[in-house]
Each structure stands twice: as structure tokens, then as C-alpha cells.
N, C-alpha and C. Protein backbone atom coordinates (compact mmCIF):
# COMPACT_ATOMS: atom_id res chain seq x y z
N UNK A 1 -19.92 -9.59 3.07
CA UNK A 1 -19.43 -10.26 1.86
C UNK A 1 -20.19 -11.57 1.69
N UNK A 2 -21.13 -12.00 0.66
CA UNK A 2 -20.90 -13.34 0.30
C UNK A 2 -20.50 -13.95 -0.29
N UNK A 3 -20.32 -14.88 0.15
CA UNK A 3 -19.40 -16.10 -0.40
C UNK A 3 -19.89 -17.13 -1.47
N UNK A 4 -19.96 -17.03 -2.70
CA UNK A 4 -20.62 -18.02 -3.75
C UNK A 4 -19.28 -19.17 -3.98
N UNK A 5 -18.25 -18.89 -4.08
CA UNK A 5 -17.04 -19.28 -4.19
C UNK A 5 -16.25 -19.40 -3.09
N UNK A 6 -15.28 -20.68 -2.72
CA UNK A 6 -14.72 -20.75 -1.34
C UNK A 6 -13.84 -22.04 -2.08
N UNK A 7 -12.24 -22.39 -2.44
CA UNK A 7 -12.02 -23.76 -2.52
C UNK A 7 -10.33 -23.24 -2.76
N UNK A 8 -9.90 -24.34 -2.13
CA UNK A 8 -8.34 -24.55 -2.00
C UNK A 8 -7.64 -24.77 -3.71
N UNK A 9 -6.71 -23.60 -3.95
CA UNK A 9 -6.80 -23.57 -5.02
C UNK A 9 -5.21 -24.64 -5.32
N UNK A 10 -4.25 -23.47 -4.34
CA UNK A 10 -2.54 -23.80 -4.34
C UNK A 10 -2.38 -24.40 -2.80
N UNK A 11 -1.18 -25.02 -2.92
CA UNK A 11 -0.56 -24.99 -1.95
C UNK A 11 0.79 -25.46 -2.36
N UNK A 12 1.51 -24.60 -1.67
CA UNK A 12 3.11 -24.11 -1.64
C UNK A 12 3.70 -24.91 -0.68
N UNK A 13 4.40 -25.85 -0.73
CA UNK A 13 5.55 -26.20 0.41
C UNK A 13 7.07 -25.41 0.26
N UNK A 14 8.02 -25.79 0.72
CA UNK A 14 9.16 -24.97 1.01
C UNK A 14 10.20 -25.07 -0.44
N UNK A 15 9.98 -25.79 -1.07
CA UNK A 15 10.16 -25.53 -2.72
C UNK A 15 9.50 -25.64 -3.59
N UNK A 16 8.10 -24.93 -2.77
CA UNK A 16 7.28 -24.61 -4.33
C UNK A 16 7.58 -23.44 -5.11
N UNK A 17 7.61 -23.08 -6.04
CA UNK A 17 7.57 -21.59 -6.67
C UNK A 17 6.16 -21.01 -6.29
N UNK A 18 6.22 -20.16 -5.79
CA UNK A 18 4.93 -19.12 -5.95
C UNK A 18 3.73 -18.89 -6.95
N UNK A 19 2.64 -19.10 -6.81
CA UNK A 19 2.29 -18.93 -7.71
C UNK A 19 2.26 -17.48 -8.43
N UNK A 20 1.90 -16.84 -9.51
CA UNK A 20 1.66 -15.63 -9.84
C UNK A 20 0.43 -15.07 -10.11
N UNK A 21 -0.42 -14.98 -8.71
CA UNK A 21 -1.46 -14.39 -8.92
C UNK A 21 -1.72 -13.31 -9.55
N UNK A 22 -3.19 -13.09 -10.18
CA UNK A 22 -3.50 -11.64 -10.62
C UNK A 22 -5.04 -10.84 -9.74
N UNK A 23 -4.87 -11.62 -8.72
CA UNK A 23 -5.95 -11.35 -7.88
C UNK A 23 -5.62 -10.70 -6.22
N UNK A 24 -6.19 -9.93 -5.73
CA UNK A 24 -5.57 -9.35 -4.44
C UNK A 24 -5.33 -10.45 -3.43
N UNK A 25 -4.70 -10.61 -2.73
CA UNK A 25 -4.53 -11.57 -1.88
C UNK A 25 -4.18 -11.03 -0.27
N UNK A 26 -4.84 -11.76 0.42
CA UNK A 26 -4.63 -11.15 2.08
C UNK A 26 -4.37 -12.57 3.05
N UNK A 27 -2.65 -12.25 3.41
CA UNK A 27 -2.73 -13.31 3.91
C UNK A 27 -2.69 -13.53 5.80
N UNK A 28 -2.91 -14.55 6.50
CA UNK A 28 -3.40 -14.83 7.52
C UNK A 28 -1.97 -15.24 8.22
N UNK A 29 -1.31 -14.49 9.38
CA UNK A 29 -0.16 -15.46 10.12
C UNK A 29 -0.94 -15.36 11.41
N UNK A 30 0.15 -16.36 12.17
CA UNK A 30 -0.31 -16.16 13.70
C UNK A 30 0.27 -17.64 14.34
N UNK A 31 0.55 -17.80 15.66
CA UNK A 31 1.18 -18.61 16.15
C UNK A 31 0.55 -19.82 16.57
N UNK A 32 1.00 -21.31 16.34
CA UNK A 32 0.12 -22.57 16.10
C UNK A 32 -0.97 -22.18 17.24
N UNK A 33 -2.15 -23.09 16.69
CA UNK A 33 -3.20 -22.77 17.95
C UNK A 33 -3.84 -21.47 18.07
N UNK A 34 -3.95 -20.38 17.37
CA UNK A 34 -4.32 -18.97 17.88
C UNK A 34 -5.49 -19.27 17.27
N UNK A 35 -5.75 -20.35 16.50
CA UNK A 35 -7.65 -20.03 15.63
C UNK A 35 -7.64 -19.46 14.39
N UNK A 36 -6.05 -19.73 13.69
CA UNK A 36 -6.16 -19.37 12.39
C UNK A 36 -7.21 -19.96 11.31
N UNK A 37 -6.98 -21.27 11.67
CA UNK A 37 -7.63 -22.02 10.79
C UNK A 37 -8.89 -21.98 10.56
N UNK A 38 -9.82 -21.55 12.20
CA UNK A 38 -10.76 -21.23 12.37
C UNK A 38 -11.60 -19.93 11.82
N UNK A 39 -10.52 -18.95 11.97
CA UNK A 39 -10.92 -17.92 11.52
C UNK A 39 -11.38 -17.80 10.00
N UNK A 40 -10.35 -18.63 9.08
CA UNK A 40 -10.59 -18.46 7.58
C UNK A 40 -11.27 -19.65 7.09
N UNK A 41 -12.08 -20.15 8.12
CA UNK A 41 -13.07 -21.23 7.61
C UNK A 41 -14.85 -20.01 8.18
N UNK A 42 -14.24 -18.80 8.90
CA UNK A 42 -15.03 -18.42 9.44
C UNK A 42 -15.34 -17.06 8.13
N UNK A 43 -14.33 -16.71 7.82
CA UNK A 43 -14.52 -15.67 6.58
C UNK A 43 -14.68 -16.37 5.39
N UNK A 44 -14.60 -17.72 5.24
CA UNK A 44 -15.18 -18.34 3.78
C UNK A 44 -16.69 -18.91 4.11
N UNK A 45 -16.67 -18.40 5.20
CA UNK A 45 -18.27 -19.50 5.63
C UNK A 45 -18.55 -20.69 5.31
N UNK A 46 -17.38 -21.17 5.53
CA UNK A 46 -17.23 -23.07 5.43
C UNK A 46 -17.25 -23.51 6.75
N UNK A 47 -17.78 -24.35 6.96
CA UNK A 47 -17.12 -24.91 8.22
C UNK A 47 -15.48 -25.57 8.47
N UNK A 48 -15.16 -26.52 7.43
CA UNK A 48 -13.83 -27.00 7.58
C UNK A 48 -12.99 -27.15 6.42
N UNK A 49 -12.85 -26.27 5.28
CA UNK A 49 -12.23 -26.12 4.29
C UNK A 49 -11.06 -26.03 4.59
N UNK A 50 -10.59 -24.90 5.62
CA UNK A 50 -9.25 -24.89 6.56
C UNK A 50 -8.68 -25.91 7.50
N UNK A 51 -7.80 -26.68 7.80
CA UNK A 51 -8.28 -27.97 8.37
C UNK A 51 -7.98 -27.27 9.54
N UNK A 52 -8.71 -27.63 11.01
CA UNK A 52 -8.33 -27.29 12.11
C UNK A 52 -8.08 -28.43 12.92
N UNK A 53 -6.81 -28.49 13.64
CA UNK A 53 -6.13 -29.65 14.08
C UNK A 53 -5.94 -28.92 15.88
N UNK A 54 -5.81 -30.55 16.90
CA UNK A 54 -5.64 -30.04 17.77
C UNK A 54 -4.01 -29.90 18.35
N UNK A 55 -3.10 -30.34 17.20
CA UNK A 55 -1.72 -30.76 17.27
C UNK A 55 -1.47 -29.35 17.07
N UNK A 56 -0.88 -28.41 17.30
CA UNK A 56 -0.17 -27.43 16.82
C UNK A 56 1.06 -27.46 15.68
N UNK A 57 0.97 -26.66 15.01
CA UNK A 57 2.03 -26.40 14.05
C UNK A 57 1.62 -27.40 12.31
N UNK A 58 0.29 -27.42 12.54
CA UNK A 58 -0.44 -28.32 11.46
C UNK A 58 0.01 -28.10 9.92
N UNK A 59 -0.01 -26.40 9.56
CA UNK A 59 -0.05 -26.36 8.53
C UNK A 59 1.57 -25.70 8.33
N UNK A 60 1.77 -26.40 7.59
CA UNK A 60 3.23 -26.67 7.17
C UNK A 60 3.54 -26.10 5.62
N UNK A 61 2.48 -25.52 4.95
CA UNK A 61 2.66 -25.29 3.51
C UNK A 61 1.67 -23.54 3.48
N UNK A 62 2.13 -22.87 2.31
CA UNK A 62 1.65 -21.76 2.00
C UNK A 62 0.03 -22.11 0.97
N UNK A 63 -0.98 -21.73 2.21
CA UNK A 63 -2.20 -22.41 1.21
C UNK A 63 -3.24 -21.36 0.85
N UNK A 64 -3.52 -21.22 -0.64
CA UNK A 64 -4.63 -19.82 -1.37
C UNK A 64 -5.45 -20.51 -1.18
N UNK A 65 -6.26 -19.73 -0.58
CA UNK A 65 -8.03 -20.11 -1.23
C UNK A 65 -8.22 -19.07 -2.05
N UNK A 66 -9.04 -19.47 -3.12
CA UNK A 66 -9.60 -18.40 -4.18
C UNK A 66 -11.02 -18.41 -3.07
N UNK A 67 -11.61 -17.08 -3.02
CA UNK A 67 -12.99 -16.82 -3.05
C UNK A 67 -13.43 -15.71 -3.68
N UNK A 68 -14.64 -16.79 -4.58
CA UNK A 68 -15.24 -15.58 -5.18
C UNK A 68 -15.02 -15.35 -6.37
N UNK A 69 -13.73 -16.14 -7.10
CA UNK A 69 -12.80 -15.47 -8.33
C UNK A 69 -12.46 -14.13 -8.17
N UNK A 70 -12.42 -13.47 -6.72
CA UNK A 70 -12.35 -12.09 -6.72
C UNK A 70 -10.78 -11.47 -6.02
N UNK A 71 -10.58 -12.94 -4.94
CA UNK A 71 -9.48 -12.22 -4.29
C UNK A 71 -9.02 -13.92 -3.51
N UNK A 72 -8.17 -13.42 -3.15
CA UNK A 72 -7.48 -15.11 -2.55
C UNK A 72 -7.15 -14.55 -0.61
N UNK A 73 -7.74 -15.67 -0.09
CA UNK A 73 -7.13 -15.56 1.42
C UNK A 73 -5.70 -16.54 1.48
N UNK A 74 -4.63 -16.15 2.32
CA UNK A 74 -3.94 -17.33 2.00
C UNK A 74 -3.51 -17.83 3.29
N UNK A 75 -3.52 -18.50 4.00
CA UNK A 75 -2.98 -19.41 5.01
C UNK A 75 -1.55 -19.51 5.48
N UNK A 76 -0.89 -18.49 6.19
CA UNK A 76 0.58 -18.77 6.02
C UNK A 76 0.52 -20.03 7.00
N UNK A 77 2.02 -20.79 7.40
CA UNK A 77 2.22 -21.79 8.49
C UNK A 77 2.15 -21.05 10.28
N UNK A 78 2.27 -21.67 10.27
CA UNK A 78 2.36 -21.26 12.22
C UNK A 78 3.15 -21.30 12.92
N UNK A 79 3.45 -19.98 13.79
CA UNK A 79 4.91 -19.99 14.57
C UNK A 79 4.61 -20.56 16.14
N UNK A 80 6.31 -20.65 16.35
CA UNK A 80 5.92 -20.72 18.17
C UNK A 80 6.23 -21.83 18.43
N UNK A 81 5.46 -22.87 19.01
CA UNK A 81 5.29 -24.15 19.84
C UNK A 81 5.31 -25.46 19.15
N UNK A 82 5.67 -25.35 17.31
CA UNK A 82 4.62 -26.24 16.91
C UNK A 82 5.78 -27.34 17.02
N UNK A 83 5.43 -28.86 17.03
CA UNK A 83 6.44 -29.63 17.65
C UNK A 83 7.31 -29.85 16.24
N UNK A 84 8.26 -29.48 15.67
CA UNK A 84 9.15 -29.75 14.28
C UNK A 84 10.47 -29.10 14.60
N UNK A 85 11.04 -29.55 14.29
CA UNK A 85 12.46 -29.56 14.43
C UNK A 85 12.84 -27.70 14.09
N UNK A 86 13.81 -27.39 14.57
CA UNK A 86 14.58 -26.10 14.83
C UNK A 86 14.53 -25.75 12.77
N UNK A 87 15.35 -26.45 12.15
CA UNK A 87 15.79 -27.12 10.59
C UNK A 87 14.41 -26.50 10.45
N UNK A 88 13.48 -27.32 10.51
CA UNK A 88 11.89 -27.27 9.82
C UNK A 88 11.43 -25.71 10.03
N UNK A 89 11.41 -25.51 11.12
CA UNK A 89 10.73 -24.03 11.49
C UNK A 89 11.61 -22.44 10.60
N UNK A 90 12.95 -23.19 10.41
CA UNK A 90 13.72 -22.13 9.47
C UNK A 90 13.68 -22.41 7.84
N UNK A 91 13.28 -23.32 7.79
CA UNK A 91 12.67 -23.09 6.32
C UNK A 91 11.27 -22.76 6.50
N UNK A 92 10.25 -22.65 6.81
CA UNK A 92 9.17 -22.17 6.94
C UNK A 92 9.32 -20.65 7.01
N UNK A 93 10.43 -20.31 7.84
CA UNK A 93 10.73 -19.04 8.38
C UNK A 93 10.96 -18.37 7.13
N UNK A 94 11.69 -18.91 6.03
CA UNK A 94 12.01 -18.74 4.59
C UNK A 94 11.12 -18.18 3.55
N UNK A 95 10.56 -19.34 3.89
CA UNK A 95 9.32 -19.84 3.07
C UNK A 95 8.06 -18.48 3.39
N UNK A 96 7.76 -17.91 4.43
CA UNK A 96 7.03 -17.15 4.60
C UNK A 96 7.61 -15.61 4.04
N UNK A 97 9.22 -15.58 4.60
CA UNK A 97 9.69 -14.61 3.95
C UNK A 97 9.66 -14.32 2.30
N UNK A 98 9.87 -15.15 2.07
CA UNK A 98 10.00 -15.20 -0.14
C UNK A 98 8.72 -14.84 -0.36
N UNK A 99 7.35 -15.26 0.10
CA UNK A 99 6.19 -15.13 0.16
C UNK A 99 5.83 -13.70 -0.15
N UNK A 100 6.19 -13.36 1.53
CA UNK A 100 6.61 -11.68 1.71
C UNK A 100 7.25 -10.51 0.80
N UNK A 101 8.01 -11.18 0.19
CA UNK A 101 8.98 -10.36 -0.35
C UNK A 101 8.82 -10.42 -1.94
N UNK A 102 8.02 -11.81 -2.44
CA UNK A 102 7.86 -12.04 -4.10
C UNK A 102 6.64 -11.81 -4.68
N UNK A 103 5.44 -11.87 -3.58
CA UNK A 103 4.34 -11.89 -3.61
C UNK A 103 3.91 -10.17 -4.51
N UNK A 104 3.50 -10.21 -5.51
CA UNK A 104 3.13 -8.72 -6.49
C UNK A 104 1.64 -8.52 -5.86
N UNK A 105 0.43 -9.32 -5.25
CA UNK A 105 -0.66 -9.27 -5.52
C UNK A 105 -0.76 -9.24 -3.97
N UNK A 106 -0.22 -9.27 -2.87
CA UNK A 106 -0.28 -9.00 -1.45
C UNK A 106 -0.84 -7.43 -1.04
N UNK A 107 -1.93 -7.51 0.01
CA UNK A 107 -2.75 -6.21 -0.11
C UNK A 107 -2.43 -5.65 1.47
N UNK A 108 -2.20 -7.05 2.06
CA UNK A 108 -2.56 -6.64 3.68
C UNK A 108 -2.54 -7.90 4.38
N UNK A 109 -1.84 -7.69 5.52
CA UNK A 109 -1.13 -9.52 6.52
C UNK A 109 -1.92 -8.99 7.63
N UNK A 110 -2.81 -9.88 7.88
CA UNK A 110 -3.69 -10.18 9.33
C UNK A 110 -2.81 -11.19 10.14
N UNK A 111 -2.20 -10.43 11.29
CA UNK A 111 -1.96 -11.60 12.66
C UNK A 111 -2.75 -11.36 13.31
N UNK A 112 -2.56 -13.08 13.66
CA UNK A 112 -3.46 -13.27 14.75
C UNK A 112 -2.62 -13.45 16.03
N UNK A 113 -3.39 -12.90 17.13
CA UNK A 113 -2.81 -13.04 18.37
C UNK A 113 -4.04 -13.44 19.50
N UNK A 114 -3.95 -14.16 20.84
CA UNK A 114 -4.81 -14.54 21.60
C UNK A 114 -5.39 -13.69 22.54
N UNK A 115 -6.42 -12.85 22.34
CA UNK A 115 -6.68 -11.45 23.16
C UNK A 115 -6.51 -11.85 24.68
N UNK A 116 -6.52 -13.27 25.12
CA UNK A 116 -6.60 -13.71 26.28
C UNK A 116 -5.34 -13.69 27.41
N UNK A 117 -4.39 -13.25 26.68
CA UNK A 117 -2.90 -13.12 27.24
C UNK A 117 -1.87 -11.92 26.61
N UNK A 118 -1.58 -11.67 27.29
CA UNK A 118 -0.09 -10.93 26.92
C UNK A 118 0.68 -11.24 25.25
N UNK A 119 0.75 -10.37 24.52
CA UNK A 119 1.31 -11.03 23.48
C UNK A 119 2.73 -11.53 23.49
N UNK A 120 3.23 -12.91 22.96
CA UNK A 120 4.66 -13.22 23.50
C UNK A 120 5.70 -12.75 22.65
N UNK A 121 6.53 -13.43 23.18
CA UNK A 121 7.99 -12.77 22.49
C UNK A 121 7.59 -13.11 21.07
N UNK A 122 7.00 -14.13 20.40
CA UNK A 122 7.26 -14.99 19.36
C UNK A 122 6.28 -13.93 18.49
N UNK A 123 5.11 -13.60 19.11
CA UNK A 123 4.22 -12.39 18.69
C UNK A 123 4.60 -11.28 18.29
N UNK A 124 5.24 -11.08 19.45
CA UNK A 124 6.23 -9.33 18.81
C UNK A 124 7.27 -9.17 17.79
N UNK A 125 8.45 -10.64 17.77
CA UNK A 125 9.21 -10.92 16.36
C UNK A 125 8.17 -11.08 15.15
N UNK A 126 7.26 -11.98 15.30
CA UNK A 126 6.27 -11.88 14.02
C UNK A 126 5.50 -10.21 13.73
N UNK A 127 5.46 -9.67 14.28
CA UNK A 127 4.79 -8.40 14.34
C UNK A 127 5.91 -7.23 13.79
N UNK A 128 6.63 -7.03 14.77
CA UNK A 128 8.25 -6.56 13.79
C UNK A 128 8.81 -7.03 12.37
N UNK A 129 8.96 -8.84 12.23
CA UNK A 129 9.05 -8.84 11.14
C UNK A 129 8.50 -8.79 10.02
N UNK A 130 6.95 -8.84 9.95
CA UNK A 130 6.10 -8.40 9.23
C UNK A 130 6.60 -6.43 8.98
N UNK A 131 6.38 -6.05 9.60
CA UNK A 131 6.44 -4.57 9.97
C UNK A 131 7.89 -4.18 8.64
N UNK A 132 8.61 -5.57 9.18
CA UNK A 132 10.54 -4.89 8.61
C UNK A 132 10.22 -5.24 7.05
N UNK A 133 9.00 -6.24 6.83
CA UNK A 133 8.68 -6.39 5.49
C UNK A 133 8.06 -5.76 4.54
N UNK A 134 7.64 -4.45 4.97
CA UNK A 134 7.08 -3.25 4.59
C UNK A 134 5.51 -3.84 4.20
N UNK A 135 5.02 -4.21 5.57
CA UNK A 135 3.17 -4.37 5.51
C UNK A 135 3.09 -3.84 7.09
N UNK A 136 2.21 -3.00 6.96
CA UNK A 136 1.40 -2.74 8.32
C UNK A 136 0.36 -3.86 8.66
N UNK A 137 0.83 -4.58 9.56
CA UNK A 137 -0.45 -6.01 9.92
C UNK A 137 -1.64 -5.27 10.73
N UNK A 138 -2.93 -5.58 10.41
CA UNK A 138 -3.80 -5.85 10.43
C UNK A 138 -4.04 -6.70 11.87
N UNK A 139 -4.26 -5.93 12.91
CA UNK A 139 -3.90 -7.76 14.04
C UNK A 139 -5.50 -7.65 14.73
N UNK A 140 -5.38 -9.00 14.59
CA UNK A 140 -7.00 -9.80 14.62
C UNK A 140 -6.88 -10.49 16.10
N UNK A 141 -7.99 -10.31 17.42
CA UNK A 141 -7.49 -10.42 18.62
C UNK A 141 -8.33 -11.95 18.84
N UNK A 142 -7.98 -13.40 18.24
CA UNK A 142 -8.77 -14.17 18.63
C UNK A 142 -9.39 -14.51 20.05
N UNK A 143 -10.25 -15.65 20.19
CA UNK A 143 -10.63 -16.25 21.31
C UNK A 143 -11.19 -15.11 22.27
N UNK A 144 -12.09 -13.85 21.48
CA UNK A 144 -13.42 -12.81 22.23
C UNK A 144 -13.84 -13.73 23.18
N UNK A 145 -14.39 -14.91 22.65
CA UNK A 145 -15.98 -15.25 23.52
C UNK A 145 -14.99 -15.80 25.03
N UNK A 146 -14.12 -16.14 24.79
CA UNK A 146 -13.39 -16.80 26.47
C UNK A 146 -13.15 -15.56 27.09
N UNK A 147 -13.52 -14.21 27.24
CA UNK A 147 -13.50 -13.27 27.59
C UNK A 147 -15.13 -12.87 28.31
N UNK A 148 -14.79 -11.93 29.66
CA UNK A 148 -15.86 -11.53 29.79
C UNK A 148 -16.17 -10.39 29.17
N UNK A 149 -17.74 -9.39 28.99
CA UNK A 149 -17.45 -8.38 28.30
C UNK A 149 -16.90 -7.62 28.98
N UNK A 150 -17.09 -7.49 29.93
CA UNK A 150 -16.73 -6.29 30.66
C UNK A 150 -15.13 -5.98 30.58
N UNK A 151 -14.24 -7.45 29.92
CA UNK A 151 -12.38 -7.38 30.36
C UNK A 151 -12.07 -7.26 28.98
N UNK A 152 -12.84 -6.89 28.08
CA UNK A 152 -12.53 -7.13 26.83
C UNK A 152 -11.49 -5.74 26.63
N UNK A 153 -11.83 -4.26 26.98
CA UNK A 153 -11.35 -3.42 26.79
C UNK A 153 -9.84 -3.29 27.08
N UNK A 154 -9.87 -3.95 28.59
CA UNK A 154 -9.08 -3.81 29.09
C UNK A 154 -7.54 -5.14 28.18
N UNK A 155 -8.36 -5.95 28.17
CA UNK A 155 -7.75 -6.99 27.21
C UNK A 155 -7.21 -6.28 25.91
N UNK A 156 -7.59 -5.60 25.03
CA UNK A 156 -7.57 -5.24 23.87
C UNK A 156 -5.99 -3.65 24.15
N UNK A 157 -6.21 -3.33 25.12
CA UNK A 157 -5.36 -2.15 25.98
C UNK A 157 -3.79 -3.20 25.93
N UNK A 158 -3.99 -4.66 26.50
CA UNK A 158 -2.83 -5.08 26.39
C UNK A 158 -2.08 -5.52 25.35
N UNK A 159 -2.79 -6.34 24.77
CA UNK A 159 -2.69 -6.31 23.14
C UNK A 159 -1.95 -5.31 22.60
N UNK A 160 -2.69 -4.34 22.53
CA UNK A 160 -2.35 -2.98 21.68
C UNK A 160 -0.50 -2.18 22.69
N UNK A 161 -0.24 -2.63 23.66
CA UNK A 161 0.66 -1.95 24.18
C UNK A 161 1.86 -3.01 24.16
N UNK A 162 1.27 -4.38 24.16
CA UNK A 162 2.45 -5.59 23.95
C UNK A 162 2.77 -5.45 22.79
N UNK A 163 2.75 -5.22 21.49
CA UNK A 163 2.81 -5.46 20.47
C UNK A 163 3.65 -3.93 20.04
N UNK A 164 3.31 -2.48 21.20
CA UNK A 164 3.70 -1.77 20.42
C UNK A 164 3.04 -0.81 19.32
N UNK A 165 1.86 -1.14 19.43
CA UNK A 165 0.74 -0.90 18.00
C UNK A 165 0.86 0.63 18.23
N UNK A 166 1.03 1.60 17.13
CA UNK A 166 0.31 2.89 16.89
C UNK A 166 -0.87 2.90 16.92
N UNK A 167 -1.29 4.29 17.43
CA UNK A 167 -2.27 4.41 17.65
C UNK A 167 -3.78 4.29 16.64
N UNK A 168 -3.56 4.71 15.28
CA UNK A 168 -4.01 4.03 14.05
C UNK A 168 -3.86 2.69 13.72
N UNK A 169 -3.05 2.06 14.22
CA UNK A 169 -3.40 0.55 14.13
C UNK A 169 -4.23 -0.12 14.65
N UNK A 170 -4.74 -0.78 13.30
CA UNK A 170 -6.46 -1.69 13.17
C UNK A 170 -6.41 -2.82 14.17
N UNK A 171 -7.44 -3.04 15.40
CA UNK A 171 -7.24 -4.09 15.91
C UNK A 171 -8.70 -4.80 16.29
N UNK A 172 -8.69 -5.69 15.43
CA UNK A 172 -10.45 -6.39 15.15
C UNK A 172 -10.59 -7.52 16.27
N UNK A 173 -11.16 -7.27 17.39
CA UNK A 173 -11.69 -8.47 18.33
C UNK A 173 -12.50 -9.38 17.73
N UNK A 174 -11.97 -10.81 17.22
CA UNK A 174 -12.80 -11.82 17.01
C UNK A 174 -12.83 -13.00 17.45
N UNK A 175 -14.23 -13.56 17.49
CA UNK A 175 -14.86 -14.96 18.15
C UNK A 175 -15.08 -15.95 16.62
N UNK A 176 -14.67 -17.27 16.94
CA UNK A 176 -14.71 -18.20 15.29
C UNK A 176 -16.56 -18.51 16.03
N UNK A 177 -16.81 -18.92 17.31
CA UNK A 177 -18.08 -18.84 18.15
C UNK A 177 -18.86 -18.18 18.52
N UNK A 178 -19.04 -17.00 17.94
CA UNK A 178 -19.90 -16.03 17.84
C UNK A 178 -19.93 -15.08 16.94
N UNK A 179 -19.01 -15.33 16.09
CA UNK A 179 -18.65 -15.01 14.31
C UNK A 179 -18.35 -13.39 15.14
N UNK A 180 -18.59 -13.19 16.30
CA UNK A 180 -18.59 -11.42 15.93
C UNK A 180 -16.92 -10.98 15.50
N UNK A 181 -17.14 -9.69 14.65
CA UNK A 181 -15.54 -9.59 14.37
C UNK A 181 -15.47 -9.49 12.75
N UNK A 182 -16.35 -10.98 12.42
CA UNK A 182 -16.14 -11.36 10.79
C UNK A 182 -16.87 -10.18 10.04
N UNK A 183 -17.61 -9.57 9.97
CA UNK A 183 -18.21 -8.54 9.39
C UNK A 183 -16.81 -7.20 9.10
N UNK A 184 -16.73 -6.55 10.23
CA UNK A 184 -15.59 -6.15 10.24
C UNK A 184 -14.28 -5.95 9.16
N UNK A 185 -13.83 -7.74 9.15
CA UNK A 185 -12.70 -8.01 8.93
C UNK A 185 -13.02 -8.20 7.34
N UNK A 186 -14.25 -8.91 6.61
CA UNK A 186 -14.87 -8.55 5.65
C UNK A 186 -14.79 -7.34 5.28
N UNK A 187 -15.72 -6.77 5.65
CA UNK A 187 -15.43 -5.06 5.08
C UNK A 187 -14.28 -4.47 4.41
N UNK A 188 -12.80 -5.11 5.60
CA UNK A 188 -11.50 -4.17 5.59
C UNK A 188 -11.20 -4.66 3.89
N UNK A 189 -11.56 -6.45 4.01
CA UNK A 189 -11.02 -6.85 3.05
C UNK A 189 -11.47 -6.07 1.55
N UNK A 190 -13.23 -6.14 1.09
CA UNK A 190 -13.55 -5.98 0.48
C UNK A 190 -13.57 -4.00 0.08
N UNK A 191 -12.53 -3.68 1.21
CA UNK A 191 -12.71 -1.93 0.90
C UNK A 191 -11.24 -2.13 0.12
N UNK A 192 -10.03 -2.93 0.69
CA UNK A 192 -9.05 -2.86 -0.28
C UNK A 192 -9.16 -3.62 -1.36
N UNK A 193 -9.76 -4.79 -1.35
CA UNK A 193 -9.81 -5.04 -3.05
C UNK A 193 -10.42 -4.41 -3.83
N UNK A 194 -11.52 -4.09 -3.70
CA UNK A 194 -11.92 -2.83 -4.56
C UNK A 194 -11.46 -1.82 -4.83
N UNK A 195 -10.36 -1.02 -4.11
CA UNK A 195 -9.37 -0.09 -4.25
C UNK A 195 -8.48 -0.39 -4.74
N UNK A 196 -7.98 -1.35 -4.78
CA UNK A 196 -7.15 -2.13 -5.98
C UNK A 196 -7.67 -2.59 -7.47
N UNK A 197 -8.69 -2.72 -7.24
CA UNK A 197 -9.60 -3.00 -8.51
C UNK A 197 -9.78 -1.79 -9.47
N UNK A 198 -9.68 -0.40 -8.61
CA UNK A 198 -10.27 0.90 -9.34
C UNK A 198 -8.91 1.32 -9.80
């Protein structure tokens, strides 16, 4: 895919209205710290359009990027660890749900999870509740390159059995440090917007 177009269009806090896109949209969850931010600075081929912070639980609002005028990536917030109050994390919890549930132009939810560990409890509720929201996620195995090659398989084996995954379920090993992965995850994107397009 290239990228001629890449820029922060919306952003949603916990009483924004939604916007009403007419463009496909694919959005990004995953738990503070997994390399979200990284990742979709890595599929817009920006370096820091996404802000990447070393605080966990940074992004706090529902954020589109348009790229392309063709299709929107969107940024959900981040679960897990991030330091905000119990209150805060359940409106977010909300906030992602209405997303989920109002969103007309939603194609396909990429989680991210850390290929480097066991996926956690907080992984498998996000993975289920995505699932109970009627989207099959897409799960994207960050942080490849801290891997040797040789444990990658075996890594990707745990992943796929922590989570539960069917056996048809898509699971893209990617590095934000060795881009490998982004081609891939490109492709998936640009085979469903175009199938939506036709």
C-alpha cells in the first residue's frame, strides 16, 4: 500500500458522538504498551503521527486517521495496566463498546498482543469481548524482533492456544523494527476495502 495521505482526522473522547463515516474503517485494540501506537505509525509510514508514550494507558480517546481518502485506521484506548482510576477505565470500557456496536463503516478489529508471553487474562476478555461483538479479530503478534527466529513458531503456538484462536484465525507476526509483518497486514487491509468498495 502507499501512503500519499496519512493525518489525524477525529478524535472521540467519552462524550463524543461518533463520527459517521462513509469510508471502511479498521480499528486497532490492544493492551497499554503492546506497540499499538507503533504499529499504526508503522502502517501510515509516519514515524510519529501516533503518539508513542513510555507511560502506559496514553491514549485515552477514540482516534481516525484518514489514509489515503480511502479508508480510516482508528486507534482504540488501551487496556490492562494503564495507571487511571477503576471510574476512568469503565468509561473507556463504554466508550470502546458504543464504538463497537454504532460504528456502520467497521470492516475488521486488529488486537494486538505481545508474541513474547503468554496472552493474559486482560487479552483473552478483550479477545472474547470483541468476539461477543460480532467481529472476528484479526490478532497481530507484536515485539517479532525480541524473539529469536528459531522461538518464533513456537511463540506464535502459544499465542494461538492462549487466546483460544480457531484454526482459520489470522495471526500476523509483527516487528514496528523490522517493519516485517506490515506488508501482510496491508494487504488484509486493502483486500477488504476493496471488497467493500465492489
Amino acid at each position: 500500500m502507499i501512503i500519499k495521505k496519512a493525518e489525524l482526522e477525529t478524535v472521540c473522547g467519552v462524550t463524543s458522538v461518533m463520527p459517521k463515516n462513509t469510508l471502511p474503517e479498521f480499528a486497532f485494540a490492544g493492551k497499554s504498551n503492546v506497540g499499538k501506537s507503533s504499529l499504526i505509525n508503522a502502517l501510515m509510514n509516519r514515524k510519529a503521527l501516533a503518539r508513542i508514550s513510555s507511560q502506559p494507558g496514553k491514549t485515552q480517546t477514540i482516534n481516525f486517521y484518514n489514509i489515503n481518502n480511502t479508508l480510516y485506521y482508528v486507534d482504540l484506548p488501551g487496556y490492562g495496566y494503564a495507571k487511571v482510576s477503576l471510574e476512568a477505565k469503565a468509561k473507556w470500557g463504554k466508550m470502546i463498546e458504543r464504538y463497537l456496536k454504532k460504528s456502520d463503516m467497521l470492516k475488521c478489529v486488529f488486537l494486538l498482543v505481545d508474541i513474547r508471553h503468554e496472552p493474559s487474562e486482560n487479552d483473552k476478555l478483550m479477545y472474547e469481548w470483541i468476539v461477543s461483538n460480532g467481529y472476528y479479530p484479526v490478532i497481530i503478534a507484536t515485539k517479532l524482533d525480541k524473539l529469536k527466529r528459531s522461538q518464533v513458531d513456537k511463540h506464535v503456538r502459544m499465542v494461538r492456544n492462549g487466546l483460544g484462536l480457531e484454526k482459520n484465525s489470522i495471526l500476523i507476526p509483527f516487528s514496528s523494527e523490522t517493519k516485517q509483518g506490515r506488508e501482510e497486514i496491508w494487504e488484509l487491509i486493502e483486500n477488504m476495502a476493496v471488497s467493500e468498495a465492489q
